[in-house]
N, C-alpha and C. Protein backbone atom coordinates (compact mmCIF):
# COMPACT_ATOMS: atom_id res chain seq x y z
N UNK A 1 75.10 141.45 -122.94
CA UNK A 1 74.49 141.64 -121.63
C UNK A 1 73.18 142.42 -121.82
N UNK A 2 72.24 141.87 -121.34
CA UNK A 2 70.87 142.61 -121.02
C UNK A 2 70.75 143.59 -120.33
N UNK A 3 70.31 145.26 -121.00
CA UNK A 3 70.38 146.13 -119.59
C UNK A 3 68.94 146.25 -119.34
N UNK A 4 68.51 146.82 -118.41
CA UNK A 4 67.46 147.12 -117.40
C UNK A 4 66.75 148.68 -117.96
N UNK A 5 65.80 148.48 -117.78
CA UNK A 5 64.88 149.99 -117.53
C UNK A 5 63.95 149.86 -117.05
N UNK A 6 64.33 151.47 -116.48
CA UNK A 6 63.41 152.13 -115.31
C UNK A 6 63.20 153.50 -115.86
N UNK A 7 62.40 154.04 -115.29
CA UNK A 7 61.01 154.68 -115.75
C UNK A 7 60.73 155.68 -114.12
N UNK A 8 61.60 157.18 -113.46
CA UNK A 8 61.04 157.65 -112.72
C UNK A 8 60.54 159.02 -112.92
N UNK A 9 59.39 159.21 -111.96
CA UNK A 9 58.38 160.06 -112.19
C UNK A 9 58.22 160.94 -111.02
N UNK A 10 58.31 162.40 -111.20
CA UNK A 10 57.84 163.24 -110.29
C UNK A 10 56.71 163.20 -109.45
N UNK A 11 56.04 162.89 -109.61
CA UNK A 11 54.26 162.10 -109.41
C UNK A 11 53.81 161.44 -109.02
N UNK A 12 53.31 160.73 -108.29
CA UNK A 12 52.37 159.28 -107.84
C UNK A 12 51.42 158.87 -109.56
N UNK A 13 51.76 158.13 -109.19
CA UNK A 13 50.59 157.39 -110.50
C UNK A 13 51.27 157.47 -111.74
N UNK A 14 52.28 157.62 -111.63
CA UNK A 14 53.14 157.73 -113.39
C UNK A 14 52.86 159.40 -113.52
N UNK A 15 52.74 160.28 -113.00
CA UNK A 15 52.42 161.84 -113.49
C UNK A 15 53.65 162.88 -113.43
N UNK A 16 53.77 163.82 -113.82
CA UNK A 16 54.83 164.63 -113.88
C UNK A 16 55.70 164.50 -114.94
N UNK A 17 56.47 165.46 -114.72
CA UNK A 17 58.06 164.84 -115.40
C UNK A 17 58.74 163.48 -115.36
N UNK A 18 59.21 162.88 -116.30
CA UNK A 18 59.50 161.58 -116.18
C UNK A 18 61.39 161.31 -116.24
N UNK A 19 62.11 160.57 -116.29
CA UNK A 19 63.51 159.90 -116.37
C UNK A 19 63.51 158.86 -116.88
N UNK A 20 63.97 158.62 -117.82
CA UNK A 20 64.15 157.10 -118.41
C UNK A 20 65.70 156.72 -118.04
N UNK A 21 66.09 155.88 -117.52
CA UNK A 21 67.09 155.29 -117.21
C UNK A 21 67.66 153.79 -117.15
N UNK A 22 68.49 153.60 -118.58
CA UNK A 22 68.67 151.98 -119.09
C UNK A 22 70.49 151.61 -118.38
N UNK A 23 70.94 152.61 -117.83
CA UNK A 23 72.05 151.98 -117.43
C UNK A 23 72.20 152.99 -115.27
N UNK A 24 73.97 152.83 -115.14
CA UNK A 24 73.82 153.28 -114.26
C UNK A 24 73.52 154.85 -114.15
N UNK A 25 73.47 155.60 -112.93
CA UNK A 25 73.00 156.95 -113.26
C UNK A 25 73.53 157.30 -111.64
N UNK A 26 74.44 158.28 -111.60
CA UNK A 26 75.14 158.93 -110.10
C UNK A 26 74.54 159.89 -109.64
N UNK A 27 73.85 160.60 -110.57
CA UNK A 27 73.37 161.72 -109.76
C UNK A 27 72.04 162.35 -110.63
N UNK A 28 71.42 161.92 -109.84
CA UNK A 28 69.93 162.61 -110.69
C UNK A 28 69.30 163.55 -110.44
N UNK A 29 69.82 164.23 -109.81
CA UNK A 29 68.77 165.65 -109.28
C UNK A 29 69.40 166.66 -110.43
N UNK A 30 69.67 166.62 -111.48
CA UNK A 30 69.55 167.45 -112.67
C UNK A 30 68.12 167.39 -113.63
N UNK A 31 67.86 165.84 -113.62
CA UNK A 31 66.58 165.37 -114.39
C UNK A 31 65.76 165.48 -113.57
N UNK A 32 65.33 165.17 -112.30
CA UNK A 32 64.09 165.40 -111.63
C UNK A 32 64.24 166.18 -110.13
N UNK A 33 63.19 166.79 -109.71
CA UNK A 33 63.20 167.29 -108.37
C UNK A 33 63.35 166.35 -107.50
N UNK A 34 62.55 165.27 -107.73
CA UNK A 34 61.72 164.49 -106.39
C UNK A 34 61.10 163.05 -107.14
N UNK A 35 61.16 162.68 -106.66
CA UNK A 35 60.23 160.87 -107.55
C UNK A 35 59.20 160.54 -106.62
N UNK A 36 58.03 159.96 -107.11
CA UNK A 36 57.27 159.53 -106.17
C UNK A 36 56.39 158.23 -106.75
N UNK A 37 56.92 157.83 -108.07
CA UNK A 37 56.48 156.95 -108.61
C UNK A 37 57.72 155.92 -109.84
N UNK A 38 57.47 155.16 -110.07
CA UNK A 38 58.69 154.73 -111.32
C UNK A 38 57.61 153.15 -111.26
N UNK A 39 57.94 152.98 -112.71
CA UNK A 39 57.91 151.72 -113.78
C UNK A 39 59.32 151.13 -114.06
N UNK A 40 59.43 149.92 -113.86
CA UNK A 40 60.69 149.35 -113.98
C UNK A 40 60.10 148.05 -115.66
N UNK A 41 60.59 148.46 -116.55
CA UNK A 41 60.04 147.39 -117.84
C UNK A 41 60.93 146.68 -117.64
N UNK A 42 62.29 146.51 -116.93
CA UNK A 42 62.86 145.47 -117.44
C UNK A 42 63.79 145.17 -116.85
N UNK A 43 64.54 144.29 -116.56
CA UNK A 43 65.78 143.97 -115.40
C UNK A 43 65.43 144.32 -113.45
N UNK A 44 66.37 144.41 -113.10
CA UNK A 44 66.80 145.01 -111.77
C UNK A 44 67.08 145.91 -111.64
N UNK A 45 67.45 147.45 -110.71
CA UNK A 45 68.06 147.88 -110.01
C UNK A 45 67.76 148.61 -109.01
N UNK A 46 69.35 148.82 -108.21
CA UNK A 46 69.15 149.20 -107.06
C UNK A 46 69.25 150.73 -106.72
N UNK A 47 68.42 151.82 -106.17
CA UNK A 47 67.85 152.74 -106.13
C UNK A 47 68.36 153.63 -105.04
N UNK A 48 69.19 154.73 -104.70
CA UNK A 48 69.62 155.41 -103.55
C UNK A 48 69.08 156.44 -103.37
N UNK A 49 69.34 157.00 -101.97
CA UNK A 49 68.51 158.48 -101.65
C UNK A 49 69.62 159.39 -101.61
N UNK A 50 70.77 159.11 -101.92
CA UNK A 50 72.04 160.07 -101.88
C UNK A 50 72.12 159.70 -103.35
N UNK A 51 73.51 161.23 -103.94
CA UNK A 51 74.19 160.71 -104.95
C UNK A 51 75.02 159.41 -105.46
N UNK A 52 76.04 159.07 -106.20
CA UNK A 52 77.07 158.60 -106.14
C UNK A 52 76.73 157.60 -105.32
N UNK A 53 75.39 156.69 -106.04
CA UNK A 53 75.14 155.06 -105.19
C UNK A 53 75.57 154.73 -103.58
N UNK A 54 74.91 156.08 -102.75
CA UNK A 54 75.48 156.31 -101.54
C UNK A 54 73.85 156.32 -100.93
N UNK A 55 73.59 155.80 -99.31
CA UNK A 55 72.66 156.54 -98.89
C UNK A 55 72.08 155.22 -98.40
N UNK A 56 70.82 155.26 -97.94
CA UNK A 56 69.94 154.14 -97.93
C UNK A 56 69.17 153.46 -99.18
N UNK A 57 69.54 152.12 -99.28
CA UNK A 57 68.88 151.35 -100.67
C UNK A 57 67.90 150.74 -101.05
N UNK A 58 67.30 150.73 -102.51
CA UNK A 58 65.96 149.89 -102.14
C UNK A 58 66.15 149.07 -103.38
N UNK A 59 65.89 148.01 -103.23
CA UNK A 59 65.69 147.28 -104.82
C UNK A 59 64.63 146.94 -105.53
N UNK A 60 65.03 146.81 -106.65
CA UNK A 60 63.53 147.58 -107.34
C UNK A 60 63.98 146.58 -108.64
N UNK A 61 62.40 145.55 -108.27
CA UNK A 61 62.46 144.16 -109.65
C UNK A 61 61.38 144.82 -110.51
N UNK A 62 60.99 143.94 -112.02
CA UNK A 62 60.34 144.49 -112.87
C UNK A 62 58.52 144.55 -112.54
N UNK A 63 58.10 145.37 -112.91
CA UNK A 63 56.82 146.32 -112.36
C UNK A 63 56.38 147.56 -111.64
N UNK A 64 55.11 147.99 -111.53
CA UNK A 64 54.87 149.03 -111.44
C UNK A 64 54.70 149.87 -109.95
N UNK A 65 55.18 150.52 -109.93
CA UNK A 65 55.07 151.22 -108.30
C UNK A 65 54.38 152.80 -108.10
N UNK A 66 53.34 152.98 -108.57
CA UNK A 66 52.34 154.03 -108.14
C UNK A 66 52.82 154.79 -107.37
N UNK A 67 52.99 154.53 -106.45
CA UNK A 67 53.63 155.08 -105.00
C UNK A 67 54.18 154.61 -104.26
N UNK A 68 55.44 154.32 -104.56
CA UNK A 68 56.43 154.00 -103.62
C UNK A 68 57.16 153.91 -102.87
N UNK A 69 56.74 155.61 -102.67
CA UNK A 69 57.28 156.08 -101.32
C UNK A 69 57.19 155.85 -100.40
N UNK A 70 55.64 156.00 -100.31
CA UNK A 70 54.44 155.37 -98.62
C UNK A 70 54.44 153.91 -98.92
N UNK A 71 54.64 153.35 -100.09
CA UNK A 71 54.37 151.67 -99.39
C UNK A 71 56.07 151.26 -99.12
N UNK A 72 57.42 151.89 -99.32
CA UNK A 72 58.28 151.55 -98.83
C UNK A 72 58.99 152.84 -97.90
N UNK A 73 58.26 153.84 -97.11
CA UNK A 73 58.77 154.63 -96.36
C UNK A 73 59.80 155.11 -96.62
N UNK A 74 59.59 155.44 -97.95
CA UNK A 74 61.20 156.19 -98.36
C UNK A 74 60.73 157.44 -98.69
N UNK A 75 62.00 158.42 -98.43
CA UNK A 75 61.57 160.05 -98.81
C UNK A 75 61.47 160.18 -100.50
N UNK A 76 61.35 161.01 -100.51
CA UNK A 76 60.72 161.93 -102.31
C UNK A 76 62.72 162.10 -102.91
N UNK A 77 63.40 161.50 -102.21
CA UNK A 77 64.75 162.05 -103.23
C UNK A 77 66.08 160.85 -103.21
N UNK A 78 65.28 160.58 -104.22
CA UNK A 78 66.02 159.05 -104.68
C UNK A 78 67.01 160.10 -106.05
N UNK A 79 68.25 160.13 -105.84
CA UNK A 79 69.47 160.61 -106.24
C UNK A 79 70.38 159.85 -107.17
N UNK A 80 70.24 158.73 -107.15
CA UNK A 80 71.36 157.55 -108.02
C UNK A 80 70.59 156.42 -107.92
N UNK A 81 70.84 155.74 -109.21
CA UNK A 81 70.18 154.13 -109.26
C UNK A 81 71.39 153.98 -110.23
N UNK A 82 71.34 152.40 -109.86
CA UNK A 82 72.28 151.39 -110.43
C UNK A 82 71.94 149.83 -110.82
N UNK A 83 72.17 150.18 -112.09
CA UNK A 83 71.46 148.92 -112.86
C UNK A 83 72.07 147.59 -112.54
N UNK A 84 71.46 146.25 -112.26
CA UNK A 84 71.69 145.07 -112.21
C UNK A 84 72.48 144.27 -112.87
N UNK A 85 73.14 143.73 -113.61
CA UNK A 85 73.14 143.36 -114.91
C UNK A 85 73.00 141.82 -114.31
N UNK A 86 72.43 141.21 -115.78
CA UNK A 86 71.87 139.86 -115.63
C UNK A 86 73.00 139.01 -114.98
N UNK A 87 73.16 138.03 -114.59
CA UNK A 87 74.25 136.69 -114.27
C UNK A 87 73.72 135.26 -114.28
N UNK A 88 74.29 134.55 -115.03
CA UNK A 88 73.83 133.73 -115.41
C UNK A 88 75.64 132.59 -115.05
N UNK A 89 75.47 131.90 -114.12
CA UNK A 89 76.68 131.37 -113.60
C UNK A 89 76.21 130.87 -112.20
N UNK A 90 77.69 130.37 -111.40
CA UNK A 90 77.80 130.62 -110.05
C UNK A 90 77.60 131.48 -109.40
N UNK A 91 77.36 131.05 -108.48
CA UNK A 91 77.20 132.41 -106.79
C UNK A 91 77.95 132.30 -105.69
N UNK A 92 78.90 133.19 -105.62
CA UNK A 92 79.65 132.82 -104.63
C UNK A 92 80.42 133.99 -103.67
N UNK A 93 80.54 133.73 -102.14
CA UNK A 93 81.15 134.81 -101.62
C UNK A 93 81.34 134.14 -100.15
N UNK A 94 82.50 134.75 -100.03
CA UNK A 94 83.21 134.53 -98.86
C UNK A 94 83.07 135.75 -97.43
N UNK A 95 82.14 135.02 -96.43
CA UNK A 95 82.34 136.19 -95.24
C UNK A 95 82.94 135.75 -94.24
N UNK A 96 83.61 137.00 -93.26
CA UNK A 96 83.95 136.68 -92.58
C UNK A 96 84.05 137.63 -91.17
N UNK A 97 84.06 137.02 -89.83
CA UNK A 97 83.77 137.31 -88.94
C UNK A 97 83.89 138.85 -88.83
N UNK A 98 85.26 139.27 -88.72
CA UNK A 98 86.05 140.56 -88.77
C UNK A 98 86.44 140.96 -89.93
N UNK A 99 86.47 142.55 -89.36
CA UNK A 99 86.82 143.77 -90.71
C UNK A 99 88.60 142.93 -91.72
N UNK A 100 88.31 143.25 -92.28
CA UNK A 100 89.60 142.78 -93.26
C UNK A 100 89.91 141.59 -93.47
N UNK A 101 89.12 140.91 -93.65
CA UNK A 101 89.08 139.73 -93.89
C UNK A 101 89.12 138.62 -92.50
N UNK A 102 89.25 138.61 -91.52
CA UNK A 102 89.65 138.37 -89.93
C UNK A 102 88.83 137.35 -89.52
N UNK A 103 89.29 136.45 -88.52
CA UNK A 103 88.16 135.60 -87.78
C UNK A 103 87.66 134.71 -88.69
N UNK A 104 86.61 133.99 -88.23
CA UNK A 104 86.32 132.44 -89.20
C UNK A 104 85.85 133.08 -90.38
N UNK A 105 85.75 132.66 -91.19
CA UNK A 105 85.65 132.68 -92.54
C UNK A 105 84.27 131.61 -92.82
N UNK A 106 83.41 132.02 -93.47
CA UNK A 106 82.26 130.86 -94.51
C UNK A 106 82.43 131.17 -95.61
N UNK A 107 82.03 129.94 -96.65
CA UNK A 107 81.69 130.51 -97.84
C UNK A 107 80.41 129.79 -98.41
N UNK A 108 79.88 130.86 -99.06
CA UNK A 108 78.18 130.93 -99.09
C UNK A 108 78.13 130.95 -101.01
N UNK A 109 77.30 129.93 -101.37
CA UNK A 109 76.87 129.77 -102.62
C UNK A 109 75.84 129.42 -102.92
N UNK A 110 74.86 129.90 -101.94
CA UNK A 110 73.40 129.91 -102.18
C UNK A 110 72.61 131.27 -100.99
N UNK A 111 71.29 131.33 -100.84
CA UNK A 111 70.77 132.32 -99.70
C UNK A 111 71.05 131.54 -98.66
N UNK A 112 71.01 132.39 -98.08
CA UNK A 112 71.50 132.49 -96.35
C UNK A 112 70.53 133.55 -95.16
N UNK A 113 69.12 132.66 -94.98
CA UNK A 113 68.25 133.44 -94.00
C UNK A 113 68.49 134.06 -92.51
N UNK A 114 69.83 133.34 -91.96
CA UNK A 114 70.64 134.16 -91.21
C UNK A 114 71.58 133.53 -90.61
N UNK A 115 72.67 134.00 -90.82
CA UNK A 115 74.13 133.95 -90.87
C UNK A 115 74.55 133.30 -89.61
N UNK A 116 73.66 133.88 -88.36
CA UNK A 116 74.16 133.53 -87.23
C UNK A 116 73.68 132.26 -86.45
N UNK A 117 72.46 131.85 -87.64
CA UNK A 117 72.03 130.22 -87.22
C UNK A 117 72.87 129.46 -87.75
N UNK A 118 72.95 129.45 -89.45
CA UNK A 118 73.27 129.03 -90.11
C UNK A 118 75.15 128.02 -90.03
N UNK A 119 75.88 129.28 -89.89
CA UNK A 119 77.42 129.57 -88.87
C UNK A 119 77.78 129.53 -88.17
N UNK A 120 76.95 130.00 -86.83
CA UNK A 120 77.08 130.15 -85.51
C UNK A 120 78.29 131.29 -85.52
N UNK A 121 77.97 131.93 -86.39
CA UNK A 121 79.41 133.29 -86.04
C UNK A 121 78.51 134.67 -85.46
N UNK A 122 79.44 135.07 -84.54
CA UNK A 122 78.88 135.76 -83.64
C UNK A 122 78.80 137.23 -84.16
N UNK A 123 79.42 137.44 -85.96
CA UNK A 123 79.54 139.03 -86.39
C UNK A 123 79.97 138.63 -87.24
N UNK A 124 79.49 139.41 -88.28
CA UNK A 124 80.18 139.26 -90.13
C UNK A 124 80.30 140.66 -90.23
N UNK A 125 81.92 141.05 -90.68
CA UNK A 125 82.26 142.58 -90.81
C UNK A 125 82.56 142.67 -92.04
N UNK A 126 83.13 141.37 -92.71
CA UNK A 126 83.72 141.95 -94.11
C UNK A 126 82.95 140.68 -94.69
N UNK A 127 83.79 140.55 -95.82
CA UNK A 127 83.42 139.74 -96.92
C UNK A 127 83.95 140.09 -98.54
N UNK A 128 83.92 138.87 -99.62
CA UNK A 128 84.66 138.53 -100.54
C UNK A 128 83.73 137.86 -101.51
N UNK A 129 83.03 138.92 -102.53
CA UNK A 129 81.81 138.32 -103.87
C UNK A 129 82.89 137.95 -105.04
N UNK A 130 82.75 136.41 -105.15
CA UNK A 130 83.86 136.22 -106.40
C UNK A 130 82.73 135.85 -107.76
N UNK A 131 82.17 135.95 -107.07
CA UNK A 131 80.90 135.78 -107.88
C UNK A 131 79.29 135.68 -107.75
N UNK A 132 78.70 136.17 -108.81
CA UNK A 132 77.09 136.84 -108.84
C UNK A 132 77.32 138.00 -108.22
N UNK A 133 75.81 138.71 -108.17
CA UNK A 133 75.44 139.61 -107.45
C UNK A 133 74.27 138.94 -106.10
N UNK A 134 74.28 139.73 -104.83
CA UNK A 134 73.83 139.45 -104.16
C UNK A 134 73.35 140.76 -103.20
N UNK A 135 72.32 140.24 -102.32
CA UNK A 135 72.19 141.25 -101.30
C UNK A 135 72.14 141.25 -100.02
N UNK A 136 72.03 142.14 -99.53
CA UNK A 136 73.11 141.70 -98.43
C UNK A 136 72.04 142.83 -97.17
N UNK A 137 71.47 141.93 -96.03
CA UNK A 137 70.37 142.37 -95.25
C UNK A 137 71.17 142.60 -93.86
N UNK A 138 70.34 143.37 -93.26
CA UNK A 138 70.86 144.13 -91.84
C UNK A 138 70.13 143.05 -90.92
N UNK A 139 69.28 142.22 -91.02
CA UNK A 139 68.17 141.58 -90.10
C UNK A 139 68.13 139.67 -91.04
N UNK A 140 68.00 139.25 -90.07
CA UNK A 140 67.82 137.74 -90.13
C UNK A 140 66.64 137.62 -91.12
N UNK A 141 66.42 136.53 -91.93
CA UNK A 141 65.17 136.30 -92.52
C UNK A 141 64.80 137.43 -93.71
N UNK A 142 66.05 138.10 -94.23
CA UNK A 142 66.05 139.23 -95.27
C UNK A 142 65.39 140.28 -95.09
N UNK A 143 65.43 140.50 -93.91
CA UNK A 143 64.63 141.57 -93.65
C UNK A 143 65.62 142.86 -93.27
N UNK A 144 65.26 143.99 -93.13
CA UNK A 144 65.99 145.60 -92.85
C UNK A 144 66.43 145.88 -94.05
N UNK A 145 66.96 147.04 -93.61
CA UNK A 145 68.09 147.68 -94.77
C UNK A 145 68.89 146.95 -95.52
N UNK A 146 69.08 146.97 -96.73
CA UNK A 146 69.63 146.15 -97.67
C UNK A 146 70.94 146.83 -98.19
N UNK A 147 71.73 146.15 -98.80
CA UNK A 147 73.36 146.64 -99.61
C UNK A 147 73.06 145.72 -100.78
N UNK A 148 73.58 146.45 -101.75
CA UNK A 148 73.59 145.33 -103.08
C UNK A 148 75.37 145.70 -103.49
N UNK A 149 75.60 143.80 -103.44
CA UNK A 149 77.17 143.51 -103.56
C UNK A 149 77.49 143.03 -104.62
N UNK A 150 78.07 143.71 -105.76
CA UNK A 150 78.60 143.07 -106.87
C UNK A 150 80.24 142.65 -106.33
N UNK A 151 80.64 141.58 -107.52
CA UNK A 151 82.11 140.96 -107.43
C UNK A 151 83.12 142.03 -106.72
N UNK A 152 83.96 141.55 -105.71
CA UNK A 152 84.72 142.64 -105.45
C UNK A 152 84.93 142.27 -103.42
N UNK A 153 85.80 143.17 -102.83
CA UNK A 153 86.26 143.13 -101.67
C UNK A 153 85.34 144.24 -101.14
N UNK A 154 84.84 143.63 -99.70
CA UNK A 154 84.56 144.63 -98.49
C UNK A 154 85.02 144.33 -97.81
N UNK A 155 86.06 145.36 -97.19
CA UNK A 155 86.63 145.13 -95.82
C UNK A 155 85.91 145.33 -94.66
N UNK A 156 85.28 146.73 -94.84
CA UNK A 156 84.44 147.13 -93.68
C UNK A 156 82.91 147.16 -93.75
N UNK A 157 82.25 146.63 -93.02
CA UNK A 157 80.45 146.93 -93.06
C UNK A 157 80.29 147.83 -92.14
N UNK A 158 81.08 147.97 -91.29
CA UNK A 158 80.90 149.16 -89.97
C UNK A 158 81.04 150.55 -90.86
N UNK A 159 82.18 150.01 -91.75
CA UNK A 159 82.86 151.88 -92.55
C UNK A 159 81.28 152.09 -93.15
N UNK A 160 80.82 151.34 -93.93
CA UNK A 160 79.72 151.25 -94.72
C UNK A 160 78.53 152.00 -94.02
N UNK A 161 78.39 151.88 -92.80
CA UNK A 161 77.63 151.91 -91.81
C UNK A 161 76.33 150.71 -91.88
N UNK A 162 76.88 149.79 -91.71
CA UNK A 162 76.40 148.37 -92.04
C UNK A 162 76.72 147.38 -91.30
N UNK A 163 75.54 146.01 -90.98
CA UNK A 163 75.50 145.31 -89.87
C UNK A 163 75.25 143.79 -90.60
N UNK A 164 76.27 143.04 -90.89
CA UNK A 164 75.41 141.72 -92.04
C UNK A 164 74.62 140.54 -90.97
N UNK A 165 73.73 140.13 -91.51
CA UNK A 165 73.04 139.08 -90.99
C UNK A 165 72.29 137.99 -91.51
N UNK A 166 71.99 138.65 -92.66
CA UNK A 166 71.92 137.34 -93.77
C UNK A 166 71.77 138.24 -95.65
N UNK A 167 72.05 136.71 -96.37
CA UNK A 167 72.49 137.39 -97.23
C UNK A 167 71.64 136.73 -98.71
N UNK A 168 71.21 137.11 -100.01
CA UNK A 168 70.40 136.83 -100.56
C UNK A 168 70.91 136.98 -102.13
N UNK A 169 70.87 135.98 -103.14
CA UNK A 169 70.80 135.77 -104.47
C UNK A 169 70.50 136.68 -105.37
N UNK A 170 71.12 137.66 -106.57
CA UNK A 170 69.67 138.01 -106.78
C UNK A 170 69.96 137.70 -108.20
N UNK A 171 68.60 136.35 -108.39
CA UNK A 171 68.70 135.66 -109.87
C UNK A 171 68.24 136.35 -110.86
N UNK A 172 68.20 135.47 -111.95
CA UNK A 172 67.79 135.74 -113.40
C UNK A 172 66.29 136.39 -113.54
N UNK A 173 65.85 136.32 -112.84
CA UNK A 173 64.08 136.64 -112.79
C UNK A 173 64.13 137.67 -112.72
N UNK A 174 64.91 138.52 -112.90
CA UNK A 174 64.90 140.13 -113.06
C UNK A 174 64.63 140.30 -114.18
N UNK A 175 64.91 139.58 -115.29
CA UNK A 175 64.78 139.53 -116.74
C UNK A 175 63.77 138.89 -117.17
């Protein structure tokens, strides 16, 4: 498996103290105060403002971000990032209307610009990744706040504090 690196920086412009980080990482406010810049050389990942891959998310493909704070309105204390890992396969995941699996059911093996054209379902609470990684948008057309969903069960998007509406691939081109 191919891992990812990232590259964050106390600083705008690459300056300050730096973090090198090739896998996942829970809690970073030991290595840096504050970030205000990062270089990503290689892979994917996804980036939190809490510890313990908690908080609001941003994803972050390969290249350079000067300042990334002001061009993605995020504060100075990005806390946990979590690396991508490549997938090279199927894509596949099952949502469904209601929390715990409940109500109509789709299953989605490609992007999905929004759920509620696409379906005609009136609310997606949970859902079922049997495969790839994907992401997973608050707003139609991939837009808002994002979740990044590896293989595995969600019962709740409400617990999450989360609203699904459409949902997105995320391929090999990370690499």
């Amino acid at each position: 498996m191919t891992m990812g690196k990232i590259i964050f920086y106390e600083e705008r412009n690459f300056q300050g103290r730096s973090y090198e980080c090739m896998s996942d990482c829970p809690d970073m406010s030991s290595y840096l105060s504050r970030c205000h810049s990062c270089r990503v050389e290689s892979g994917c990942f996804m980036i939190y403002d809490r510890p313990n891959f908690m908080g609001n998310q941003y994803f972050m493909r390969r290249g350079e971000y000067a300042d990334y704070m002001r061009m993605m309105s995020m504060s100075d204390c990005i806390r946990s990032c979590r690396n991508i890992p490549m997938h090279r396969g199927s894509y596949r995941m099952r949502i469904y209307e209601r929390e715990n699996f409940g109500g109509m059911m789709n299953e989605l093996m490609d992007d999905c610009d929004s759920i509620m054209d696409r379906y005609r379902m009136s609310d997606c609470m949970s859902c079922n990744v049997m495969d790839g990684h994907w992401l997973m948008y608050e707003q139609p057309h991939f837009r808002g706040r994002m979740m990044y969903m590896r293989p595995g069960e969600y019962r709740s998007f409400r617990d999450m504090g989360f609203r699904c509406m459409s949902m997105k691939r995320i391929m090999d081109s990370c690499y």
